[in-house]
PDB file of N, CA and C in Angstrom:
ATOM      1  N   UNK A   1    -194.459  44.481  34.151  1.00  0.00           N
ATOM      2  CA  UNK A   1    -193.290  45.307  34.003  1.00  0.00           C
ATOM      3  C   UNK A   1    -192.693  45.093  32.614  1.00  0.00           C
ATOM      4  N   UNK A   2    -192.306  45.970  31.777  1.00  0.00           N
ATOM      5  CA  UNK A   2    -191.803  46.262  30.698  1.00  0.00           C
ATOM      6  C   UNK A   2    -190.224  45.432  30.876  1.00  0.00           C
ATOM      7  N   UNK A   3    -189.587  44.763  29.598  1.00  0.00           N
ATOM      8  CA  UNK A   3    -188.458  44.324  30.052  1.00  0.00           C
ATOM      9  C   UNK A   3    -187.166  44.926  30.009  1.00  0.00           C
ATOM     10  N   UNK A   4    -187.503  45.866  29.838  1.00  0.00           N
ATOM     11  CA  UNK A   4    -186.225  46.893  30.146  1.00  0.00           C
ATOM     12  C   UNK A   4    -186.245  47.269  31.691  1.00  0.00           C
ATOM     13  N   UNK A   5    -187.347  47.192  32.417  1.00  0.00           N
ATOM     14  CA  UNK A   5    -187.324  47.064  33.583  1.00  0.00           C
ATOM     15  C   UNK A   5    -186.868  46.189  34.168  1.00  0.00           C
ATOM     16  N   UNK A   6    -187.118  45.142  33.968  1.00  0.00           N
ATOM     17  CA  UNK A   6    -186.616  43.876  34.646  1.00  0.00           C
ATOM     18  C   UNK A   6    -185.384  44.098  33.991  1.00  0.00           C
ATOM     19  N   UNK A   7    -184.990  43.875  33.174  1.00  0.00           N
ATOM     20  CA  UNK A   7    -183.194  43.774  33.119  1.00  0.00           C
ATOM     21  C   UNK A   7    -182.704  44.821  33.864  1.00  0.00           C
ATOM     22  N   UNK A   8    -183.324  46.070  33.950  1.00  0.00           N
ATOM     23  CA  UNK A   8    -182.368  47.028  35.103  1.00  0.00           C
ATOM     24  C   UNK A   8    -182.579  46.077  36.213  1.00  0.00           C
ATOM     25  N   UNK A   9    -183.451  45.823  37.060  1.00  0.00           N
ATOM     26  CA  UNK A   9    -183.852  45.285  38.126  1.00  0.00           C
ATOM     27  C   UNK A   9    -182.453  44.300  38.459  1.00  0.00           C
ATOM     28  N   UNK A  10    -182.456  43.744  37.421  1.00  0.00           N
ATOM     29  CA  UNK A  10    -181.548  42.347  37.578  1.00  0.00           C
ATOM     30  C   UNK A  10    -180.285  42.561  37.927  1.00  0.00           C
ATOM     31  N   UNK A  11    -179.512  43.935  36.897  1.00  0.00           N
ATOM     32  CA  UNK A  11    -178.736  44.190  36.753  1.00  0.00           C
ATOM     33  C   UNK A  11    -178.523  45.051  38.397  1.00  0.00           C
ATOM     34  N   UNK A  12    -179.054  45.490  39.127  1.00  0.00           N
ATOM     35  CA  UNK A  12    -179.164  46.356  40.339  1.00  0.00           C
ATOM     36  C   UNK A  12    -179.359  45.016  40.958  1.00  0.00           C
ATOM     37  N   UNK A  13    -179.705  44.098  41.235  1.00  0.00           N
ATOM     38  CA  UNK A  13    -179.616  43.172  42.466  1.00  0.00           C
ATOM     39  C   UNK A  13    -178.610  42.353  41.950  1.00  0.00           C
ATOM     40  N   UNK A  14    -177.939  42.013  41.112  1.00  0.00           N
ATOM     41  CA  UNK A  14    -176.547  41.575  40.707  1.00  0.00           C
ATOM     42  C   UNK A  14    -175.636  42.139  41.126  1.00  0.00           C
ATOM     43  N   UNK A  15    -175.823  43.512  41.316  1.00  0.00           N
ATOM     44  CA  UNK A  15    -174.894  44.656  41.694  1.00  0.00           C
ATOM     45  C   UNK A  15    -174.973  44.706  43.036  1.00  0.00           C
ATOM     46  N   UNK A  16    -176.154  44.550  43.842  1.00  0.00           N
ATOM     47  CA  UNK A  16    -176.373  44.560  45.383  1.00  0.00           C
ATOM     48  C   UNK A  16    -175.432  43.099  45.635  1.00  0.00           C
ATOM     49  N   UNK A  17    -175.485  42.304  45.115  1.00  0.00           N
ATOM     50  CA  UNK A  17    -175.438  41.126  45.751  1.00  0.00           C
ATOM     51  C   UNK A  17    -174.651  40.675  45.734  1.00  0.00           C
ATOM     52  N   UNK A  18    -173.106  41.184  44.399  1.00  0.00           N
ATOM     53  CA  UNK A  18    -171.402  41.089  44.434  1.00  0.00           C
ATOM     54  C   UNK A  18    -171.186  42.214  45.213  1.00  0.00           C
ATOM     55  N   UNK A  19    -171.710  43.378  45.591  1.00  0.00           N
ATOM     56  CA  UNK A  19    -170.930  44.569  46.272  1.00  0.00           C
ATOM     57  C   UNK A  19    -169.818  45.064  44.980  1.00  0.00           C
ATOM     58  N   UNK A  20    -170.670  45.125  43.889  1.00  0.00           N
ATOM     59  CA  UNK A  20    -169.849  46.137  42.882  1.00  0.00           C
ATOM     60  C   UNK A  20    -168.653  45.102  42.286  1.00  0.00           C
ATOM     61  N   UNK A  21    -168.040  44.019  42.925  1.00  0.00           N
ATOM     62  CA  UNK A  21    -167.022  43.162  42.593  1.00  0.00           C
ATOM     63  C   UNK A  21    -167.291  42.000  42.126  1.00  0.00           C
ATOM     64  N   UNK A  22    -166.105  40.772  42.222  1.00  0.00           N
ATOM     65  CA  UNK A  22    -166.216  39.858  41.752  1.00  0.00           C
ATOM     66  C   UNK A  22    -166.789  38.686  43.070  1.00  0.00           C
ATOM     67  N   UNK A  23    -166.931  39.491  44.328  1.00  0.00           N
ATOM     68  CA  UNK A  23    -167.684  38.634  45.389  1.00  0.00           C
ATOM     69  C   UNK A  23    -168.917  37.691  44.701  1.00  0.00           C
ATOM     70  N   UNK A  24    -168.893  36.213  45.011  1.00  0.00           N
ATOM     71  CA  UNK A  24    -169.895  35.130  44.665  1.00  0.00           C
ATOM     72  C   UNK A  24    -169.594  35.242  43.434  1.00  0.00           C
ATOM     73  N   UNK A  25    -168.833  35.355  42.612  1.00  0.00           N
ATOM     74  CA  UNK A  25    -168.831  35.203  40.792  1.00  0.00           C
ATOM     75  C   UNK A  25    -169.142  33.801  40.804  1.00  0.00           C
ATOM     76  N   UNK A  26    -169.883  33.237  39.819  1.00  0.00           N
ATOM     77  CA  UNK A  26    -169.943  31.802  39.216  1.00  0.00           C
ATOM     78  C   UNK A  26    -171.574  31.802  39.779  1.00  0.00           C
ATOM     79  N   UNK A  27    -171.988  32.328  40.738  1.00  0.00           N
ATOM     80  CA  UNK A  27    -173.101  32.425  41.222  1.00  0.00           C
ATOM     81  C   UNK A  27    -174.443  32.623  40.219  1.00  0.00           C
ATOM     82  N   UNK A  28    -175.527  31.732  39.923  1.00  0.00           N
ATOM     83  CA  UNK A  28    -176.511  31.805  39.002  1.00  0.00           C
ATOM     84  C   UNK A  28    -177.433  32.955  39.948  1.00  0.00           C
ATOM     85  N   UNK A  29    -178.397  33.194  38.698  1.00  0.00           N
ATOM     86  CA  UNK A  29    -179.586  34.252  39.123  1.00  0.00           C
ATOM     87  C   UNK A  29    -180.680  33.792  38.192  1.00  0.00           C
ATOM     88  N   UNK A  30    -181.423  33.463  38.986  1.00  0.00           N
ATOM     89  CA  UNK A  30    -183.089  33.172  38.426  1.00  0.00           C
ATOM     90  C   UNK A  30    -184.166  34.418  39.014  1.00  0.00           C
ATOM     91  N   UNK A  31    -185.204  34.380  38.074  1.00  0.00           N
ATOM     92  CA  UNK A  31    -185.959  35.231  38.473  1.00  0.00           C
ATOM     93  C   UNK A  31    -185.579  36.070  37.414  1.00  0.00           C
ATOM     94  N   UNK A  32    -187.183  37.214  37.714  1.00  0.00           N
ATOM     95  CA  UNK A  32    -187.436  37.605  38.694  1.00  0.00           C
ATOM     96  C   UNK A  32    -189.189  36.972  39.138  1.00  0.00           C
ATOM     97  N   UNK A  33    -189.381  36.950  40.485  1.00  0.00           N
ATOM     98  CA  UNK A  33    -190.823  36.727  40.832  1.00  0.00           C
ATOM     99  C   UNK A  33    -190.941  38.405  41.633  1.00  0.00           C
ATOM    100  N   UNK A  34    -192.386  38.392  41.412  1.00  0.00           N
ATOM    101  CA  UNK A  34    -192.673  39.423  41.401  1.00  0.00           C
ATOM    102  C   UNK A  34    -193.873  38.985  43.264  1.00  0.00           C
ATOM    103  N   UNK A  35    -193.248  39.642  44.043  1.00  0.00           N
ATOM    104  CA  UNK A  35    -194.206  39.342  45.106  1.00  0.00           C
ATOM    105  C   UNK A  35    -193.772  40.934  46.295  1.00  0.00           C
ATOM    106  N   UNK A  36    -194.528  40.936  47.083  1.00  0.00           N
ATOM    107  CA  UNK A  36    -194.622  42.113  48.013  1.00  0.00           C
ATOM    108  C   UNK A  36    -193.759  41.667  48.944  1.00  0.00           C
ATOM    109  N   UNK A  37    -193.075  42.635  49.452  1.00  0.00           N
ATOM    110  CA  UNK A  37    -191.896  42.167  50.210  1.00  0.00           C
ATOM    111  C   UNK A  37    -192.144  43.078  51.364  1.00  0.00           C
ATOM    112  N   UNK A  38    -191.982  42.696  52.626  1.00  0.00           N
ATOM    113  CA  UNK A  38    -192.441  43.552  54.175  1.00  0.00           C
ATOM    114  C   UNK A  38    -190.773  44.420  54.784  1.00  0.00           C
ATOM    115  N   UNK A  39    -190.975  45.670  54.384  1.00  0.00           N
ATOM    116  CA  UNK A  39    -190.057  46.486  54.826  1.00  0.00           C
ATOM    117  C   UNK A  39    -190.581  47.171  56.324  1.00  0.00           C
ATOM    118  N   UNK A  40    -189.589  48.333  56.651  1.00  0.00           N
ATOM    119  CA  UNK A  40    -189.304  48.503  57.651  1.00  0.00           C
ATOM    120  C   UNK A  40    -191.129  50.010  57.527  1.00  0.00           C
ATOM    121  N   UNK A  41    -191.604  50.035  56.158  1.00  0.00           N
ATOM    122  CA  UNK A  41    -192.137  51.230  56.054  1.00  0.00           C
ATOM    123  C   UNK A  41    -193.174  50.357  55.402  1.00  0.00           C
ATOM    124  N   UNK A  42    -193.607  49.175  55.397  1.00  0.00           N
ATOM    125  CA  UNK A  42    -194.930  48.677  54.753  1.00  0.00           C
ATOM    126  C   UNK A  42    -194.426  47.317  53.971  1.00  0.00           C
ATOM    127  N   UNK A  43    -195.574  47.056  53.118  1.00  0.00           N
ATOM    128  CA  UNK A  43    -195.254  45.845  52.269  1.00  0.00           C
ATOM    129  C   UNK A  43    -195.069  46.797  51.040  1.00  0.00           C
ATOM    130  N   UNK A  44    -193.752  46.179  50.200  1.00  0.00           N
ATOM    131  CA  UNK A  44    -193.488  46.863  48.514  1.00  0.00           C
ATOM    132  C   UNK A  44    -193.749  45.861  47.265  1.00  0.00           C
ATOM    133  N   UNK A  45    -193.945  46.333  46.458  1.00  0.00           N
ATOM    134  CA  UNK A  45    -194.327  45.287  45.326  1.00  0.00           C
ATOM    135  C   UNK A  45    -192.529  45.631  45.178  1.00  0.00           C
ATOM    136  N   UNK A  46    -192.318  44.555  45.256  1.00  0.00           N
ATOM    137  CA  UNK A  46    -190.842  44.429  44.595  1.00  0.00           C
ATOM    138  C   UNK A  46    -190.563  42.913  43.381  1.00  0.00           C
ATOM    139  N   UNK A  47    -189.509  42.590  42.555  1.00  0.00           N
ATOM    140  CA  UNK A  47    -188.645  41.456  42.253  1.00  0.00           C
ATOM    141  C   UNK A  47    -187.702  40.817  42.797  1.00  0.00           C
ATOM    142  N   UNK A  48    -188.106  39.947  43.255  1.00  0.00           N
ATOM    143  CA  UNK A  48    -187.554  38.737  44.042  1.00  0.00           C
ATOM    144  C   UNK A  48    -186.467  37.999  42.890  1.00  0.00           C
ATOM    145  N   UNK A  49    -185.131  38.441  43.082  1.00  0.00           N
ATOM    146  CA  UNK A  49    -184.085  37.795  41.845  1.00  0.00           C
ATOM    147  C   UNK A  49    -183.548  36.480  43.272  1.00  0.00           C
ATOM    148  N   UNK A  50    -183.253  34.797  42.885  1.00  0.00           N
ATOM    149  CA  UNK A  50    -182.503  33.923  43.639  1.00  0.00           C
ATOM    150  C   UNK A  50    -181.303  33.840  43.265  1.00  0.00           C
ATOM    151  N   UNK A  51    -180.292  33.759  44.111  1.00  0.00           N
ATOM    152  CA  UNK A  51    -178.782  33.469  43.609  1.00  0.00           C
ATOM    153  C   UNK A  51    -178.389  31.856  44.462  1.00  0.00           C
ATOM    154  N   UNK A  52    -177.962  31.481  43.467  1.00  0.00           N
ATOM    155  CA  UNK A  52    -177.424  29.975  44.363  1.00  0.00           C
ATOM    156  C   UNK A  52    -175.939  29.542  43.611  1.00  0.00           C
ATOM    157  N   UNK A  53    -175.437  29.281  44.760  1.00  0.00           N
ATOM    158  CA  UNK A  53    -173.478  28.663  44.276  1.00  0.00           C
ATOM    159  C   UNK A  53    -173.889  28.071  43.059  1.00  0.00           C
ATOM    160  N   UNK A  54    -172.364  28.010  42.591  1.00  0.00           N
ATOM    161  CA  UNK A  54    -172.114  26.574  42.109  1.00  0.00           C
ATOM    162  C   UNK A  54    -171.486  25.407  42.695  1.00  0.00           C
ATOM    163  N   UNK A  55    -171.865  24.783  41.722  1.00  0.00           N
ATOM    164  CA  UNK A  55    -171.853  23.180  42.286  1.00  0.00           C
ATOM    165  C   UNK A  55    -170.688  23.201  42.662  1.00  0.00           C
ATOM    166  N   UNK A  56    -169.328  23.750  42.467  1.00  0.00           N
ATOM    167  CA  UNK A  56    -167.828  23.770  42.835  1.00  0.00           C
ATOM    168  C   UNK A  56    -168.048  24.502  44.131  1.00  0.00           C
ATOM    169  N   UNK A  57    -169.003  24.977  44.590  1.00  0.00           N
ATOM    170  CA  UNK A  57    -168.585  25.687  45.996  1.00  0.00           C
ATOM    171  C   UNK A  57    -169.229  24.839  46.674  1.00  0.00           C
ATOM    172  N   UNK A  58    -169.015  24.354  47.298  1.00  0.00           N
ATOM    173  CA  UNK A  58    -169.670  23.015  48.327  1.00  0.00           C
ATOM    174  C   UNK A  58    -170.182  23.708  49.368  1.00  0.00           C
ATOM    175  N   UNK A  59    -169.130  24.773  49.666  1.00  0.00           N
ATOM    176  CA  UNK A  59    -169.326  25.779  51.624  1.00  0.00           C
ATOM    177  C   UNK A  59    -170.665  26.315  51.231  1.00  0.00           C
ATOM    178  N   UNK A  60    -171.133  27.027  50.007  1.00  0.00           N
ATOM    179  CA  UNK A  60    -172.408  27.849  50.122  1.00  0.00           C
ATOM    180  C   UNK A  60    -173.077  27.308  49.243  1.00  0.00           C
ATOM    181  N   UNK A  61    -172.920  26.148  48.507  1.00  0.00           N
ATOM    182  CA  UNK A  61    -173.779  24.901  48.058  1.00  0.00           C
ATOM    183  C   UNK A  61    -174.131  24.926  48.922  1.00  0.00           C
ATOM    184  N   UNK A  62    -174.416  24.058  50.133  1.00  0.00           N
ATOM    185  CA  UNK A  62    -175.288  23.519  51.263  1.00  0.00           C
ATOM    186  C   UNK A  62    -175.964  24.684  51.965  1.00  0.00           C
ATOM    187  N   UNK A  63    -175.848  25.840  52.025  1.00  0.00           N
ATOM    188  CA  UNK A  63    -177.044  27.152  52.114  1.00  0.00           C
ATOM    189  C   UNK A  63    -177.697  27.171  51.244  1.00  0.00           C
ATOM    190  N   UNK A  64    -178.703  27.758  51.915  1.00  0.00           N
ATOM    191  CA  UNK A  64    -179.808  27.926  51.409  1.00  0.00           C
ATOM    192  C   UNK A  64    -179.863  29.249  50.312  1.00  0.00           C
ATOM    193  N   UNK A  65    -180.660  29.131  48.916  1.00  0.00           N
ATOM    194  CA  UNK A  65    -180.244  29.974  48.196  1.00  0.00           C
ATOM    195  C   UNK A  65    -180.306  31.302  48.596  1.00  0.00           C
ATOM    196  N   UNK A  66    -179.647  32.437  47.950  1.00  0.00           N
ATOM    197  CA  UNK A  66    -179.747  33.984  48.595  1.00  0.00           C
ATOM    198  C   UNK A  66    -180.834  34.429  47.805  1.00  0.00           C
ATOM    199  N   UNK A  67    -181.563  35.451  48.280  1.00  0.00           N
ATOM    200  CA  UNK A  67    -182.684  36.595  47.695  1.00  0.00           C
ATOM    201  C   UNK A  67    -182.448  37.768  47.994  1.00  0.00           C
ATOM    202  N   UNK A  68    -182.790  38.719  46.787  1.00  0.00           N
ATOM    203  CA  UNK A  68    -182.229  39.926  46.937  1.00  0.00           C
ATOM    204  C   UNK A  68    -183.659  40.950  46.310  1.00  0.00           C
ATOM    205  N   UNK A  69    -184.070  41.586  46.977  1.00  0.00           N
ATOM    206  CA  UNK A  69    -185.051  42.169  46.046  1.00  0.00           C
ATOM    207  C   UNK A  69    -185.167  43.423  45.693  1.00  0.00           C
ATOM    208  N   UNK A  70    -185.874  43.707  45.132  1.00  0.00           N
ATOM    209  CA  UNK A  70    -185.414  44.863  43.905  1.00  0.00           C
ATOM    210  C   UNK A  70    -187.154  45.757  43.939  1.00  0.00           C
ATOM    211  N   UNK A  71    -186.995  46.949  44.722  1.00  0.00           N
ATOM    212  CA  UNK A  71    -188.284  47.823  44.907  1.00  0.00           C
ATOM    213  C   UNK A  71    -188.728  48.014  43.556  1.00  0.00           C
ATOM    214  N   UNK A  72    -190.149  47.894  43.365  1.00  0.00           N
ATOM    215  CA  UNK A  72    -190.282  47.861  42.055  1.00  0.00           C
ATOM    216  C   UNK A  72    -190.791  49.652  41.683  1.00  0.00           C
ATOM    217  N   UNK A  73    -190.861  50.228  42.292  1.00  0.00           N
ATOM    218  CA  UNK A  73    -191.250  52.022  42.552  1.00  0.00           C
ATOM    219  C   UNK A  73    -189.769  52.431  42.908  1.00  0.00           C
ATOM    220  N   UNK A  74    -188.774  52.154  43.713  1.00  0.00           N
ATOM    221  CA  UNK A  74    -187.732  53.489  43.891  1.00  0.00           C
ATOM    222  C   UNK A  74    -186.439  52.738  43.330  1.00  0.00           C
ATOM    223  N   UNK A  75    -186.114  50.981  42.974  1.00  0.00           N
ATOM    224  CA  UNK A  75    -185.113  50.455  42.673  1.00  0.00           C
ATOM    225  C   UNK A  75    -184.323  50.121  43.287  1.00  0.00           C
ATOM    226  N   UNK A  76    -184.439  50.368  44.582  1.00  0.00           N
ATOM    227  CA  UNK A  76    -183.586  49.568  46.367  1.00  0.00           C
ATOM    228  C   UNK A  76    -183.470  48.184  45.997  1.00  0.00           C
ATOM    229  N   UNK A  77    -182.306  47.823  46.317  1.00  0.00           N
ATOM    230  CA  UNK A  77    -182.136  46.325  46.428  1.00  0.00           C
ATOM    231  C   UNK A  77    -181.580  46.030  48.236  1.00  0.00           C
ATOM    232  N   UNK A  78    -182.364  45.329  48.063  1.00  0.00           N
ATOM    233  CA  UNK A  78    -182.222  44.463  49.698  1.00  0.00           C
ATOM    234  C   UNK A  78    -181.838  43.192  49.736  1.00  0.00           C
ATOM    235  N   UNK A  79    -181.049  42.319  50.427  1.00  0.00           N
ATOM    236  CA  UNK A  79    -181.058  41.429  50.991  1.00  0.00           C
ATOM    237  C   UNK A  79    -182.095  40.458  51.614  1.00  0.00           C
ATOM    238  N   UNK A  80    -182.553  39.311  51.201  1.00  0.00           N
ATOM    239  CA  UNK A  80    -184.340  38.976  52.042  1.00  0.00           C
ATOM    240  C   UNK A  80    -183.604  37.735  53.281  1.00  0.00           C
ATOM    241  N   UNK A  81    -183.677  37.931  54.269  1.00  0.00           N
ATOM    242  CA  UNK A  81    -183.486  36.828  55.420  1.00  0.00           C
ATOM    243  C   UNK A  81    -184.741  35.833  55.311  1.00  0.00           C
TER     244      UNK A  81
END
């Protein structure tokens, strides 16, 4: 992927993953890994971006980091359980 792709990508699961606001601010983002992700309509080649607290948030410090991924064909960002 070209990196103007990936920075949209990033920038769209940053955006999925505050809900447009300042929800989780301070929150890091690594990535992206690039792996197939199993939707409701097949497996997608998508980007796998991780978000994890900071060290000042202790409550979602101790969760497990969040994943959000990013369709790499239509630009959907999802939530990964």
């Amino acid at each position: 992927m070209a990196s103007m792709e990936t920075d949209e990508a990033r920038r769209t699961a940053v955006a999925h993953f505050t809900e447009g606001g300042s929800k989780n601010a301070g929150w890091t983002v690594t990535g992206p890994a690039v792996q197939d992700v199993q939707t409701a309509t097949g497996s997608r080649p998508s980007l796998v971006f991780t978000f994890r607290a900071p060290a000042s948030d202790a409550w979602n410090r101790r969760s497990l980091p969040l994943r959000v991924a990013v369709d790499a064909e239509t630009g959907t960002a999802e939530t990964l359980r």
